[in-house]
Structure formats: structure tokens, C-alpha cells
N, C-alpha and C. Protein backbone atom coordinates (compact mmCIF):
# COMPACT_ATOMS: atom_id res chain seq x y z
N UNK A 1 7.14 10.60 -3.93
CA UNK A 1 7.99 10.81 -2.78
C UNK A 1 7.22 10.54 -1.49
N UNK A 2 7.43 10.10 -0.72
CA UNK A 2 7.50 9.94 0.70
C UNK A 2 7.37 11.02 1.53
N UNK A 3 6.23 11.22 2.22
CA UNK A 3 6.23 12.49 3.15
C UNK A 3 6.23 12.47 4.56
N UNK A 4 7.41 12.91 4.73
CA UNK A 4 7.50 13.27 6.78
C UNK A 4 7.03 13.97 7.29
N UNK A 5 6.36 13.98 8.41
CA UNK A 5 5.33 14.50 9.16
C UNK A 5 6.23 14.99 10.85
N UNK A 6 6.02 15.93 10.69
CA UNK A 6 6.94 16.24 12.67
C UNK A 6 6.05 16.57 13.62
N UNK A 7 5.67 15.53 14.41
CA UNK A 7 4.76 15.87 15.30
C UNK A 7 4.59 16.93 16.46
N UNK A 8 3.59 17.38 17.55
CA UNK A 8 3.93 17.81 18.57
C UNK A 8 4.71 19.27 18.49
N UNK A 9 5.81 19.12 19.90
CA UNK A 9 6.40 20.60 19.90
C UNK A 9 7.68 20.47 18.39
N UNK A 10 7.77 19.71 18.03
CA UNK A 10 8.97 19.57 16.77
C UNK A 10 9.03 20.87 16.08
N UNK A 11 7.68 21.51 15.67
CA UNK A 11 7.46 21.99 15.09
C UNK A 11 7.68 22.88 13.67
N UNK A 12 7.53 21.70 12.80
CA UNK A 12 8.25 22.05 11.30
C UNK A 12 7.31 21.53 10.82
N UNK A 13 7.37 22.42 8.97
CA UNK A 13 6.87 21.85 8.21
C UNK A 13 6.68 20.27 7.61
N UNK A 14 5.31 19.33 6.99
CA UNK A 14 5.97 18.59 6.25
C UNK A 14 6.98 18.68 5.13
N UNK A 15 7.39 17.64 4.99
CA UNK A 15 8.39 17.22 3.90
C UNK A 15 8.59 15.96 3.10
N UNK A 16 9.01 16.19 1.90
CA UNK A 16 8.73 15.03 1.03
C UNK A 16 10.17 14.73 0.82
N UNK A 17 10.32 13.17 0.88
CA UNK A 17 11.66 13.10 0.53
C UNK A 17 11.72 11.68 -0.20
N UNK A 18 12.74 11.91 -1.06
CA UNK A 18 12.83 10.64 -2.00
C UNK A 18 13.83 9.09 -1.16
N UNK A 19 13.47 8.60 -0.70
CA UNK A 19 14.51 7.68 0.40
C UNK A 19 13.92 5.62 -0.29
N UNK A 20 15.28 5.01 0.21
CA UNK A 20 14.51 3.74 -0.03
C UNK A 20 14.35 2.75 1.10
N UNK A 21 14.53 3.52 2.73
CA UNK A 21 14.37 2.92 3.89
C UNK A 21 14.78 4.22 5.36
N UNK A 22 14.63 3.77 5.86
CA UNK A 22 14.53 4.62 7.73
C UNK A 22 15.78 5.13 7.63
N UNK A 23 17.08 4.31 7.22
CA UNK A 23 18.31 4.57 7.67
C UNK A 23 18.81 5.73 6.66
N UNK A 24 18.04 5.54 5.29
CA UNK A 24 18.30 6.59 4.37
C UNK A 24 17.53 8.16 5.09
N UNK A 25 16.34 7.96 5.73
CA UNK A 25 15.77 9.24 6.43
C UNK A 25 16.95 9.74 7.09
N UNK A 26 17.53 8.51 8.07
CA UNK A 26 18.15 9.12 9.08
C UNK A 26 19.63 9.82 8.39
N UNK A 27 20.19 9.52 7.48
CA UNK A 27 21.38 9.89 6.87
C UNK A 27 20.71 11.38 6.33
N UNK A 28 19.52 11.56 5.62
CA UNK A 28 18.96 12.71 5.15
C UNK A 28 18.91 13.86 6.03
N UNK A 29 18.96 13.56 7.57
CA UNK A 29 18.79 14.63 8.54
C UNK A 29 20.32 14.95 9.23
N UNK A 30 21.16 14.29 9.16
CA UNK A 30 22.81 13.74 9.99
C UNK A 30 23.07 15.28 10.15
N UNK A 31 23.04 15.89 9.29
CA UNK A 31 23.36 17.84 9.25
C UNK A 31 22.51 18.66 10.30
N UNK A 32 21.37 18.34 10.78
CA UNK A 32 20.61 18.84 11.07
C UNK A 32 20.54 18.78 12.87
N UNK A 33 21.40 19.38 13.13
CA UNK A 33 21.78 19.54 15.23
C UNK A 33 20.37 19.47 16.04
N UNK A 34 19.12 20.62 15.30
CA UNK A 34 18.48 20.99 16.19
C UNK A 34 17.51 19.34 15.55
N UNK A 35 17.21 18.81 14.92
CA UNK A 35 16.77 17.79 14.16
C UNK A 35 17.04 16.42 15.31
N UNK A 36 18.25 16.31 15.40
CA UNK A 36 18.84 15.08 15.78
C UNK A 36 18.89 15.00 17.55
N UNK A 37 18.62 16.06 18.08
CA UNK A 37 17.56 15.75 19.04
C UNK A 37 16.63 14.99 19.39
N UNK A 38 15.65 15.83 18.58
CA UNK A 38 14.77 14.92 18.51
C UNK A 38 14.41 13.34 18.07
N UNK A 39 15.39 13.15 17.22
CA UNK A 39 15.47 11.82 16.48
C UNK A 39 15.64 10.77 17.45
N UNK A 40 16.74 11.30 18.70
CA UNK A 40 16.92 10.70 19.28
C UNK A 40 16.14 9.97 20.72
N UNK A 41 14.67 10.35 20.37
CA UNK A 41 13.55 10.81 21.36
C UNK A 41 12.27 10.10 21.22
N UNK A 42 12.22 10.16 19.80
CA UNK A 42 11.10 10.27 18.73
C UNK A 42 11.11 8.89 18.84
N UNK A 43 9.43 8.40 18.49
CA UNK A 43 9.47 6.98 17.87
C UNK A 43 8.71 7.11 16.28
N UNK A 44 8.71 6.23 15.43
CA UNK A 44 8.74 6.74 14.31
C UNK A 44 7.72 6.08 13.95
N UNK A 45 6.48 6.15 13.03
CA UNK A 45 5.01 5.77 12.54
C UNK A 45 5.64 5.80 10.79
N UNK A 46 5.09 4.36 10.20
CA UNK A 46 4.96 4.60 9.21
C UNK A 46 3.84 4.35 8.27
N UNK A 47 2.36 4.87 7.82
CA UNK A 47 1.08 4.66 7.72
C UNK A 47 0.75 4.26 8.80
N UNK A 48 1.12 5.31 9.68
CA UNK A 48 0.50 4.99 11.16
C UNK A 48 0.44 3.88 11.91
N UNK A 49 2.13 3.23 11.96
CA UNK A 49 1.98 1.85 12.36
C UNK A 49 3.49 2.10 13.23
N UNK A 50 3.77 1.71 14.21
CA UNK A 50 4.78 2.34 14.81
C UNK A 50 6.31 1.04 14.13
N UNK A 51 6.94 1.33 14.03
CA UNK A 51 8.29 0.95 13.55
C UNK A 51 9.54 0.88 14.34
N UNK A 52 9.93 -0.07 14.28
CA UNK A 52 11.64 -0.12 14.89
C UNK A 52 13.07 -0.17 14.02
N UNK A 53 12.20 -0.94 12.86
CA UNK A 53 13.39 -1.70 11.89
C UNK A 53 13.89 -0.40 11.12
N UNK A 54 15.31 0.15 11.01
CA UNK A 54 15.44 1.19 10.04
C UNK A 54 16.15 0.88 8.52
N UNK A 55 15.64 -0.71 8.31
CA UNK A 55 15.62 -1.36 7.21
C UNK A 55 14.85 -1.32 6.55
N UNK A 56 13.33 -1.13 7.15
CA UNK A 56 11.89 -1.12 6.62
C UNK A 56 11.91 -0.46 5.04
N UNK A 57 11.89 -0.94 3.92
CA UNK A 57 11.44 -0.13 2.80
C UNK A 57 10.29 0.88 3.11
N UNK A 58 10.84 1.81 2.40
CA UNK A 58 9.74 2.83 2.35
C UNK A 58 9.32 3.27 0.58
N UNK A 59 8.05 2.89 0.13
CA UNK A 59 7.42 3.47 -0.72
C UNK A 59 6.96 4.97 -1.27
N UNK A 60 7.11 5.24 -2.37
CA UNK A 60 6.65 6.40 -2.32
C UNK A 60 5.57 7.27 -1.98
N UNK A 61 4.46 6.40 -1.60
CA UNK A 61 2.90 7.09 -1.06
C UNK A 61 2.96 7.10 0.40
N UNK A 62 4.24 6.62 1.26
CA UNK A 62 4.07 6.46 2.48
C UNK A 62 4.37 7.80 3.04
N UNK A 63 3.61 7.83 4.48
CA UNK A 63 3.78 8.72 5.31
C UNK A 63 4.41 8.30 6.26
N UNK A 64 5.53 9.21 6.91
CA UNK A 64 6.52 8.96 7.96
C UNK A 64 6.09 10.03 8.57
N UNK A 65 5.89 9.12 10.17
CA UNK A 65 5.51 10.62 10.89
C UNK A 65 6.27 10.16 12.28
N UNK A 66 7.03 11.54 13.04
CA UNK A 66 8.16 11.52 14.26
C UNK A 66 7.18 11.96 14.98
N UNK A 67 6.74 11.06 15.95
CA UNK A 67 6.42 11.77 17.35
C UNK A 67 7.15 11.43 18.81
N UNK A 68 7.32 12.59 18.80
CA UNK A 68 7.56 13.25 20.25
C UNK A 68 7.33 12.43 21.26
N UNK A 69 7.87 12.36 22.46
CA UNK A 69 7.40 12.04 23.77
C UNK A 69 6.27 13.00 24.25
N UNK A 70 5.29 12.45 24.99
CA UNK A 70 4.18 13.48 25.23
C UNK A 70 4.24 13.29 26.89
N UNK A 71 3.70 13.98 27.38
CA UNK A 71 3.31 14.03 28.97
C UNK A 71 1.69 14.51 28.69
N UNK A 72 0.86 13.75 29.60
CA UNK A 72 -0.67 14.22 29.73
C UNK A 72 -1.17 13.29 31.39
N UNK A 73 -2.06 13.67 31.22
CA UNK A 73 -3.16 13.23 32.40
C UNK A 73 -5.04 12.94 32.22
């Protein structure tokens, strides 16, 4: 399985989920109000490579990780 990572203030556990692309993540969370916030915010890393396509196959050893918008100086 595939494990999601929530970066930053998100603050949730990982999670493993069985999916066969981005759009399947995103259908996996559709229930989730306080979730879809953020989704809508977030840019998405997959083996630490940043992503747009929510076609992208996803493998089972991959890591999906949501980060946050950050503010720093």
C-alpha cells in the first residue's frame, strides 16, 4: 500500500491506502470536510517529487506527501 504523509499544521496521522492514481486519493478523502480544505491548498509530492497530473499511477511503495502552504523569513 501506498502511504500518505500530512504535512505541517494538517496535522494527522500517516496513512496507507490502497489507490491506483491521485484522483483515486482524491475520491478516498471526498467525505472528509475538515480534509478537503486543505486539499484544496496543498501541493502534492510523490517520492518527493512535486506533481500536478492526478492521473499519475501510484505504486505500492510510494509515498504521497500534502504539504501545506508555509509562510517563513
Amino acid at each position: 500500500m501506498a502511504k500518505v504523509e500530512f504535512l505541517g499544521p494538517i496535522g494527522r496521522p500517516s496513512l496507507d491506502v490502497d489507490i491506483a492514481n491521485l484522483n483515486e486519493l482524491k475520491d478516498y478523502f471526498k467525505e472528509d470536510k475538515a480534509l478537503q480544505e486543505w486539499l484544496g491548498i496543498c501541493a502534492v509530492a510523490v517520492n518527493d517529487t512535486l506533481v500536478c497530473d492526478l492521473n499519475m499511477p501510484i505504486a505500492s511503495e510510494d509515498k504521497i506527501s500534502l504539504l501545506p502552504p508555509v509562510c517563513g523569513g
